[in-house]
N, C-alpha and C. Protein backbone atom coordinates (compact mmCIF):
# COMPACT_ATOMS: atom_id res chain seq x y z
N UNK A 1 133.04 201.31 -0.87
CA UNK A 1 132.08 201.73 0.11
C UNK A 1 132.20 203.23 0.30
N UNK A 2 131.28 203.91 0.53
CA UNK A 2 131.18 205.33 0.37
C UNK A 2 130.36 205.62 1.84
N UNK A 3 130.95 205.20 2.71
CA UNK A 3 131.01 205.56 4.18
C UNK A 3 130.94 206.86 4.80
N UNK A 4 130.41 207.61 5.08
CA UNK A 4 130.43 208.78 5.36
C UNK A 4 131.01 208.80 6.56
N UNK A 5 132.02 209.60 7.01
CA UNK A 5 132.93 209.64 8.63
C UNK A 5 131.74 210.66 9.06
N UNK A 6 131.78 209.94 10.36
CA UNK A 6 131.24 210.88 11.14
C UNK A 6 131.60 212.70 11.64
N UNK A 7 131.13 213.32 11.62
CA UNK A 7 132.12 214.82 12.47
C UNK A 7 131.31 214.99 13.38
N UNK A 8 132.87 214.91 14.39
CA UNK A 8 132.66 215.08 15.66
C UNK A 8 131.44 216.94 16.03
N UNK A 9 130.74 216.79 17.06
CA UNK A 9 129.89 217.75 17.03
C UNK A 9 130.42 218.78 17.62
N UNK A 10 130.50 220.02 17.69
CA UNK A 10 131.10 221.08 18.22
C UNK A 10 129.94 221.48 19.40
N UNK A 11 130.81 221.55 20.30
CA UNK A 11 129.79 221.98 21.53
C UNK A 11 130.18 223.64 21.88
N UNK A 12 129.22 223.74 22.14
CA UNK A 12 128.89 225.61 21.71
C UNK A 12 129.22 225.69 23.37
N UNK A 13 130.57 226.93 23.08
CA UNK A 13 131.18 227.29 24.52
C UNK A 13 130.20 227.65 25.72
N UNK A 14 130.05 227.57 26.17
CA UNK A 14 128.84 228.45 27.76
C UNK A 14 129.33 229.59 27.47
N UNK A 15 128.29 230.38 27.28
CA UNK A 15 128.18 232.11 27.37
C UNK A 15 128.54 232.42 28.92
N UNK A 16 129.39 233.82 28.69
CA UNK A 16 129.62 234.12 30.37
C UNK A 16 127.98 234.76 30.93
N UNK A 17 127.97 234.09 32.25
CA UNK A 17 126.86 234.24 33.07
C UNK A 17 127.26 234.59 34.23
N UNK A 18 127.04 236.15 34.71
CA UNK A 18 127.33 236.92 36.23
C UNK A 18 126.38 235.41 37.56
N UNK A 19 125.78 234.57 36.99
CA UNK A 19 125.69 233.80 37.98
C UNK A 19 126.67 232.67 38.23
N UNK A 20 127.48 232.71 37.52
CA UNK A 20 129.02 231.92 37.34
C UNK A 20 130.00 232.57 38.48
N UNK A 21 130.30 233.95 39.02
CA UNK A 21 130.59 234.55 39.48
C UNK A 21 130.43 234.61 40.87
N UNK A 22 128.79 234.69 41.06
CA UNK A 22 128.31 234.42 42.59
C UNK A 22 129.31 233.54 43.63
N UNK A 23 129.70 232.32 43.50
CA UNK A 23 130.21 231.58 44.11
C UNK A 23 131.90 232.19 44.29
N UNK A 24 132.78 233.00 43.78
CA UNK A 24 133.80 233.48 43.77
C UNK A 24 133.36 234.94 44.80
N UNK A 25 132.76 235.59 44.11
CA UNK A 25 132.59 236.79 45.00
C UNK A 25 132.21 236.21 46.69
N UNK A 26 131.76 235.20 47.09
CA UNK A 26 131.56 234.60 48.49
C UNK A 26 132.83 234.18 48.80
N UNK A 27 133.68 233.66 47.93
CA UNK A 27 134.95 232.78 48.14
C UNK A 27 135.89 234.40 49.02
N UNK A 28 135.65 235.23 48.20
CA UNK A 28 136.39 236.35 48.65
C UNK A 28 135.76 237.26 49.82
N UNK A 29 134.23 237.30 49.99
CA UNK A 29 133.98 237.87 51.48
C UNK A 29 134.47 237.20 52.33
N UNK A 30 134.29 235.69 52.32
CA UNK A 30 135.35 234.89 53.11
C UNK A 30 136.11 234.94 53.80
N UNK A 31 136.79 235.31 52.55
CA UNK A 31 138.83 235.34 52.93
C UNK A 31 138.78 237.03 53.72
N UNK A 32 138.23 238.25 52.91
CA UNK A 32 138.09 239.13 53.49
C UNK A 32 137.41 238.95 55.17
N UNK A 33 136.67 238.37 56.00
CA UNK A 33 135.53 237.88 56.65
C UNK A 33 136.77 237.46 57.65
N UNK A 34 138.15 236.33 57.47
CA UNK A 34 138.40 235.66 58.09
C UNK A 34 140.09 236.53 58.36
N UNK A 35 140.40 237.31 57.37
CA UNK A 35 141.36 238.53 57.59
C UNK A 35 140.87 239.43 59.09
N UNK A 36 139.88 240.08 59.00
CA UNK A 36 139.30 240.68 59.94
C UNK A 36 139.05 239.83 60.97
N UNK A 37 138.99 238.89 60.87
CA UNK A 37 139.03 238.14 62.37
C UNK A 37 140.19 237.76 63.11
N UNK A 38 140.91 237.67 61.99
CA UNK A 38 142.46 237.46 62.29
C UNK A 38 142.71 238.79 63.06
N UNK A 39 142.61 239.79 62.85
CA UNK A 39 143.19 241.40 62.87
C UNK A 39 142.84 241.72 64.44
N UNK A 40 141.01 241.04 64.46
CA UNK A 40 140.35 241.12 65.78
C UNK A 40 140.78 240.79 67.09
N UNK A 41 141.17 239.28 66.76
CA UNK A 41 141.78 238.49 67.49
C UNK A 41 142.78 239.17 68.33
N UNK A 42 143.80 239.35 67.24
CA UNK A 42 145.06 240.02 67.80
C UNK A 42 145.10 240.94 68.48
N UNK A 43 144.35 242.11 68.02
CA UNK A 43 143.49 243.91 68.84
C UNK A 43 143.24 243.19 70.10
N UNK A 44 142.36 242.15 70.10
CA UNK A 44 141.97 242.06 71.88
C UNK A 44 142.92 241.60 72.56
N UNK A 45 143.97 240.90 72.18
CA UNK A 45 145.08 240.50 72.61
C UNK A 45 145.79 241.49 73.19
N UNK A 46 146.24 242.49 72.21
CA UNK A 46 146.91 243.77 73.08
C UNK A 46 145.97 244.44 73.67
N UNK A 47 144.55 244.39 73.48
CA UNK A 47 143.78 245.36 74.42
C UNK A 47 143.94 244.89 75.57
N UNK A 48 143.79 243.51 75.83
CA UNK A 48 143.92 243.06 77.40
C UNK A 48 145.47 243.42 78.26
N UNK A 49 146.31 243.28 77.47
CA UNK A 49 147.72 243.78 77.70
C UNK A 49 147.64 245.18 78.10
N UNK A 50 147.03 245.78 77.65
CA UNK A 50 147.34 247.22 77.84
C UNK A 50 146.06 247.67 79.50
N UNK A 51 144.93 247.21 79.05
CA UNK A 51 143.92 247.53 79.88
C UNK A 51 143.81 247.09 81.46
N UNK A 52 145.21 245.56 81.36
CA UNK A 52 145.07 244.80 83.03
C UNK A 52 146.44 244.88 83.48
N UNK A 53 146.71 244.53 84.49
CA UNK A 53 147.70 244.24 85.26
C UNK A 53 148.34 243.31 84.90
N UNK A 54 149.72 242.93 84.90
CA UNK A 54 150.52 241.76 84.51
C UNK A 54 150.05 240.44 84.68
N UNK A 55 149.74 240.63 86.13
CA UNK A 55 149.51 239.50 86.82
C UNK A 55 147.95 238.93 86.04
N UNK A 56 147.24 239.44 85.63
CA UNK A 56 145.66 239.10 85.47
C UNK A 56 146.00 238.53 84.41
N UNK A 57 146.56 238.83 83.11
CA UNK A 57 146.63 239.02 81.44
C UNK A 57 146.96 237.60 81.48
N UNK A 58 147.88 236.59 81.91
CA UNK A 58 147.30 235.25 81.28
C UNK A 58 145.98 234.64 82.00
N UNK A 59 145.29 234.99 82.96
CA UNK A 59 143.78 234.36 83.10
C UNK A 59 142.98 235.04 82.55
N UNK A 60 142.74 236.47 82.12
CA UNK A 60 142.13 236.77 80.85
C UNK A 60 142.18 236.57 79.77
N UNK A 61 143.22 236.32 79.22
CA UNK A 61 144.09 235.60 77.78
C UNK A 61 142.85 234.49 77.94
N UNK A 62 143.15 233.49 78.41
CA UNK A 62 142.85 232.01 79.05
C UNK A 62 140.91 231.87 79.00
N UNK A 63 140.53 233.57 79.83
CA UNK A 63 138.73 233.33 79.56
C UNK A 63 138.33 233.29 78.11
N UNK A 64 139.26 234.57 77.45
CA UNK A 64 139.41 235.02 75.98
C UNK A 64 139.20 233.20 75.13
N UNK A 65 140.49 232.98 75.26
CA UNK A 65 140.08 231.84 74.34
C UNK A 65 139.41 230.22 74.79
N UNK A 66 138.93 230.68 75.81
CA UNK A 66 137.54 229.28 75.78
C UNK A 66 136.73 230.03 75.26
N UNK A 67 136.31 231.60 75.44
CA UNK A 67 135.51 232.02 74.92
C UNK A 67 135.12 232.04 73.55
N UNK A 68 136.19 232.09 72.77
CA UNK A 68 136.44 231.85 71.42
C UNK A 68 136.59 230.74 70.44
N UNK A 69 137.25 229.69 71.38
CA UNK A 69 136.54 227.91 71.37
C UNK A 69 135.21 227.70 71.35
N UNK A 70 134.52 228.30 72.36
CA UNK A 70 133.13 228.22 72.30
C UNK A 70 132.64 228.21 71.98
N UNK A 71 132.47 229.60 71.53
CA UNK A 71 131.72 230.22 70.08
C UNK A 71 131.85 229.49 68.55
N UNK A 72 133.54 228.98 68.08
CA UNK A 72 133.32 228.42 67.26
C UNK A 72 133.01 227.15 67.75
N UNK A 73 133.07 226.37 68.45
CA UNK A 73 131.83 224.95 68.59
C UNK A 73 130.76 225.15 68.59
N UNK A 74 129.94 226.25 68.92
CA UNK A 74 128.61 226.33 68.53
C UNK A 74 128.25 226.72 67.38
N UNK A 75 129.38 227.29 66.47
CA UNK A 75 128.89 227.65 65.04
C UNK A 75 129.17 226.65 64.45
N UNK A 76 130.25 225.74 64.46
CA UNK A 76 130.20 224.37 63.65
C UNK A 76 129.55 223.41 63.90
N UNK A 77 129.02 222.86 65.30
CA UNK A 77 128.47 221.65 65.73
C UNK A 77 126.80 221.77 66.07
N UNK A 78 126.62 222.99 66.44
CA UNK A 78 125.42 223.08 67.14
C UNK A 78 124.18 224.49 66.79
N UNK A 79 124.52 224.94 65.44
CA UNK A 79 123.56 225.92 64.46
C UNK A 79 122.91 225.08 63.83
N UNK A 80 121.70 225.41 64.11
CA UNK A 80 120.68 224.53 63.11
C UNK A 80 120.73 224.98 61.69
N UNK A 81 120.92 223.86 61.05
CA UNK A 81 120.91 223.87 59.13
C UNK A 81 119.88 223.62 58.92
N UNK A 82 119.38 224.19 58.13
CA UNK A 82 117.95 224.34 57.07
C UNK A 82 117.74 222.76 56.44
């Protein structure tokens, strides 16, 4: 019998495409995006330290972060998606 084997087909690599990329360059405003918030956070932390009286700085601390609870519950639960 003179069977011919099959060969397996070579699949032609994906050419690099700068739209391959898009999704990484976001991955990194991100991380950059969530650095600076980190940095923010902290700045108002000592700004309130420095700007109030002893006595005030944990009930400002305290408005600070419901305020900041807040805000992110309305950006995760309650922004309308397209």
């Amino acid at each position: 019998m003179t069977d011919e084997i099959p060969q397996p087909q070579r699949n032609n690599p994906k050419k690099f495409d700068r739209a391959d990329l898009i999704p990484w360059v976001y991955a990194m405003i991100l991380v950059i995006v969530f650095v600076a918030l980190l940095q923010l956070y902290f700045s108002i932390q000592q700004a309130i330290a420095l700007w109030f009286s002893t006595e005030y700085i944990p009930i400002l601390q305290s408005a600070f972060f419901i305020v900041v609870i807040a805000v992110g519950l309305y950006i995760v639960f309650f922004r309308k998606r397209p």
